[in-house]
Protein backbone atom coordinates (compact mmCIF):
# COMPACT_ATOMS: atom_id res chain seq x y z
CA UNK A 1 10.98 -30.48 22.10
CA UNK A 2 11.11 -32.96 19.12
CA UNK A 3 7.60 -33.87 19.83
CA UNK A 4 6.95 -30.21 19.87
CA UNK A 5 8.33 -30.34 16.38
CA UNK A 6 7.16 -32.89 14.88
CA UNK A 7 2.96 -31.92 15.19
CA UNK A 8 4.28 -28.48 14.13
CA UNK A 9 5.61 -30.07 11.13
CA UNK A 10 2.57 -32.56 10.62
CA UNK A 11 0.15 -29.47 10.53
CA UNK A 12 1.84 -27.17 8.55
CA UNK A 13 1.73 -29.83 5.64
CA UNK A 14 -1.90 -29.80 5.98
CA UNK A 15 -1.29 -25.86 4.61
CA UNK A 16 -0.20 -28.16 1.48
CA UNK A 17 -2.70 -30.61 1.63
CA UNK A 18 -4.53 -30.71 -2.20
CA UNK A 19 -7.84 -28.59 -2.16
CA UNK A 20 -10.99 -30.62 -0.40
CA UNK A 21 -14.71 -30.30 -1.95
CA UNK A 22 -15.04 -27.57 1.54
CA UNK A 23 -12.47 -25.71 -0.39
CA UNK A 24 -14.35 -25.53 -3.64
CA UNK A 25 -17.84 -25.13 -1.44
CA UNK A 26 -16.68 -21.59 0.14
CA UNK A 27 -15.12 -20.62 -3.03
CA UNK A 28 -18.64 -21.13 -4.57
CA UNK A 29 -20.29 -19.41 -2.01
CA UNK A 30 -17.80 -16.74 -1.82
CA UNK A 31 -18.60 -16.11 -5.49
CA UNK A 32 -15.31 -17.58 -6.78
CA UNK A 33 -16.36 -19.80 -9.53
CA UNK A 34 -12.66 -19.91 -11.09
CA UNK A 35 -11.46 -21.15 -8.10
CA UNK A 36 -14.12 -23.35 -7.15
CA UNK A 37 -14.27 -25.14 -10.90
CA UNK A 38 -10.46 -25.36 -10.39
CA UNK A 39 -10.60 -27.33 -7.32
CA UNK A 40 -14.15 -29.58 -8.21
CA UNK A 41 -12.25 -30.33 -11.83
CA UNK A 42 -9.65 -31.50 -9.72
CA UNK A 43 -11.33 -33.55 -7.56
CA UNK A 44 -13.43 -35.08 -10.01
CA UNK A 45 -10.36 -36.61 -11.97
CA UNK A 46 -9.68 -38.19 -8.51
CA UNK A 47 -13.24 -39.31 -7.18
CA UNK A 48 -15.07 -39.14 -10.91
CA UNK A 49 -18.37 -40.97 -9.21
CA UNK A 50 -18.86 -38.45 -6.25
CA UNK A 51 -21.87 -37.05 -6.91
CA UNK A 52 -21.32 -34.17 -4.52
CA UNK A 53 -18.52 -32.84 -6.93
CA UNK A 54 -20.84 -33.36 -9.95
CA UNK A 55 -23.46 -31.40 -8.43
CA UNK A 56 -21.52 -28.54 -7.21
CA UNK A 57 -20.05 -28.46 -10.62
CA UNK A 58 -23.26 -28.32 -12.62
CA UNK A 59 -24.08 -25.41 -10.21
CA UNK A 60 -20.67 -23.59 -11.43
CA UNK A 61 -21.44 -23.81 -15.20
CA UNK A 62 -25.60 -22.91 -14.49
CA UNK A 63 -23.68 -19.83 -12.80
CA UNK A 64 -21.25 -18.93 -15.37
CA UNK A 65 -23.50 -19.18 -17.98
CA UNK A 66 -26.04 -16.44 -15.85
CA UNK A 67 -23.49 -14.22 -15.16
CA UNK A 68 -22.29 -14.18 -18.89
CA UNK A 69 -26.27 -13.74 -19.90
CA UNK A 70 -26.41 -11.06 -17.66
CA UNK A 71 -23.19 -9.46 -18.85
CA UNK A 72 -24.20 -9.62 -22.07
CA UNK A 73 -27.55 -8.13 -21.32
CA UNK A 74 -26.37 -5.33 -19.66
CA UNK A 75 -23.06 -4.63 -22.48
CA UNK A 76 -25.79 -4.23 -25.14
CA UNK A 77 -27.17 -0.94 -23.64
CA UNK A 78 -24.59 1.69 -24.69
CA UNK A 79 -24.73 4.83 -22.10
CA UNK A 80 -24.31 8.07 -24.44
CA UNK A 81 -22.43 9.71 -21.31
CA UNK A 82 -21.84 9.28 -17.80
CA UNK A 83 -20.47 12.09 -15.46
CA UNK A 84 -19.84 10.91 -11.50
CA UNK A 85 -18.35 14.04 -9.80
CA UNK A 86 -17.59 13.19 -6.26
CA UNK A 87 -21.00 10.92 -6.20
CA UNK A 88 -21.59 8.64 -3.22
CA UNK A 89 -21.05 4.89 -4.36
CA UNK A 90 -24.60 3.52 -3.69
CA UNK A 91 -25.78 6.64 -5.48
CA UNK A 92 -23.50 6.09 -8.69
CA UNK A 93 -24.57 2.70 -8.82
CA UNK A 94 -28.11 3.87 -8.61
CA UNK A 95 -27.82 6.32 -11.33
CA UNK A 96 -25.89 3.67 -13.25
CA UNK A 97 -28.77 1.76 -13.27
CA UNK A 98 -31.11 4.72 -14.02
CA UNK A 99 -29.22 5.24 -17.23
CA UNK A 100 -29.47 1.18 -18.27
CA UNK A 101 -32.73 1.67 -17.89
CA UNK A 102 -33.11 5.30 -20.11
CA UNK A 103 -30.88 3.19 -22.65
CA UNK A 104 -31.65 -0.22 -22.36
CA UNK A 105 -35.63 -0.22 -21.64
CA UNK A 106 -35.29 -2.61 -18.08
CA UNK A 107 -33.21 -1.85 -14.93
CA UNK A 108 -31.02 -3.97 -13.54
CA UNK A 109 -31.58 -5.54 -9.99
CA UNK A 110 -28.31 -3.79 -7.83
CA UNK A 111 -28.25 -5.88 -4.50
CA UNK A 112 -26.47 -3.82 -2.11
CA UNK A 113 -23.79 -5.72 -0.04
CA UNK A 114 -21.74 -2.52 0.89
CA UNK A 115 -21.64 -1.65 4.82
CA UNK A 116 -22.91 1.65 5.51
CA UNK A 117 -20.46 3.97 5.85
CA UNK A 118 -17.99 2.31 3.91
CA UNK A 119 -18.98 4.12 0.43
CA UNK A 120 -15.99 6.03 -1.30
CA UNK A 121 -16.60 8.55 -3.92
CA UNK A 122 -16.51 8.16 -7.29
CA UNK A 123 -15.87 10.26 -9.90
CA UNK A 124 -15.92 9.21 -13.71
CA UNK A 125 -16.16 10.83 -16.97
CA UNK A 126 -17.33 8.34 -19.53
CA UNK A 127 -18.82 8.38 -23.41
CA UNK A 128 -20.08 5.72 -25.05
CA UNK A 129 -19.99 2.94 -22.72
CA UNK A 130 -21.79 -0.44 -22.11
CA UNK A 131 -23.63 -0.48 -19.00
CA UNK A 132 -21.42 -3.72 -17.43
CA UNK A 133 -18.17 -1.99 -18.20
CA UNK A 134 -19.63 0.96 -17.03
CA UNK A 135 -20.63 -0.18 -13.62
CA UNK A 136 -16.76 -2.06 -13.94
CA UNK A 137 -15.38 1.41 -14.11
CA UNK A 138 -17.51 2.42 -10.59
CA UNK A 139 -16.30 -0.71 -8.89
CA UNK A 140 -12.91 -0.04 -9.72
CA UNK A 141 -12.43 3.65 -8.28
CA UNK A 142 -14.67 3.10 -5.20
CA UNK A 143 -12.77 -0.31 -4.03
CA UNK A 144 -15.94 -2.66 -5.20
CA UNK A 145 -16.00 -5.76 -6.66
CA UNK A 146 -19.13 -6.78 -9.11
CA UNK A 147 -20.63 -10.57 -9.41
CA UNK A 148 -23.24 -10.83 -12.04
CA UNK A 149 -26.34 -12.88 -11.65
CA UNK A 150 -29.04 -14.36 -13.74
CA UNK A 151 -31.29 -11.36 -12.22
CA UNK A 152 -29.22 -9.16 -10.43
CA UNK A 153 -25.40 -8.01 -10.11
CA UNK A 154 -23.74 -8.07 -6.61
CA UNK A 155 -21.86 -5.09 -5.26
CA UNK A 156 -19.64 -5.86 -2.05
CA UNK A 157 -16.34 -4.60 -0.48
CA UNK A 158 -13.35 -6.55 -2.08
């Protein structure tokens, strides 16, 4: 029994254990890139000549910066109005993009990470809005969640 114990104990301080750089990998391929800089920040403090960590940390900031270019890009184009009435997700999204593109003069890339079937509807009454918050506003009521890209924004489940 105290043997029993004792490995039960053992492992479930590993649950404790600090973050490892596999940690910070699959929150950087997750999409996480809080999370990931978090944990590579604090492994680099620890192991400041691991070049595995350095790397994976240059990719976090080439990332950030892209998604704040493309964020940026895509908050410039003001859409005059939007009305969603009961519209299919992939279809909002599509018109979303439609309207970027009416205002704006390029359409974004929408990469499509939704399982069919899964779409909610959406329904949104909006004036004046930039096209990022805009396609915030779409994520929100259909249960999305948006990663923007140096030439695309991500839409998957949450």
């Amino acid at each position: 029994m105290k043997r029993h114990l004792a490995v039960f104990f053992v492992s479930s301080l590993s649950a404790f254990a600090d973050p490892t750089l596999q940690d910070a990998v699959s929150d950087f391929q997750a999409g996480d890139l809080a999370a990931a800089k978090v944990t590579l920040e604090g492994l680099a403090v620890k192991e400041p000549k691991n070049q595995a960590v350095q790397n994976y940390l240059r990719m976090v900031a080439e990332r950030q910066a892209a998604e704040a270019a493309m964020r940026k890009k895509l908050n410039a184009v003001i859409i005059p109005k939007l009305e969603l009435s009961d519209a299919d997700s992939k279809q909002a999204f599509d018109f979303i993009c439609q309207l970027i593109k009416k205002n704006g003069g390029f359409r974004p890339n929408l990469v499509w990470m939704v399982p069919p079937g899964s779409d909610k509807k959406i329904t949104l009454s909006l004036d004046n809005i930039p096209g990022a918050e805009a396609m915030r506003y779409a994520a929100e009521s259909a249960g999305l969640s948006l990663s923007f890209e140096e030439h695309a924004v991500r839409v998957r489940p949450e």
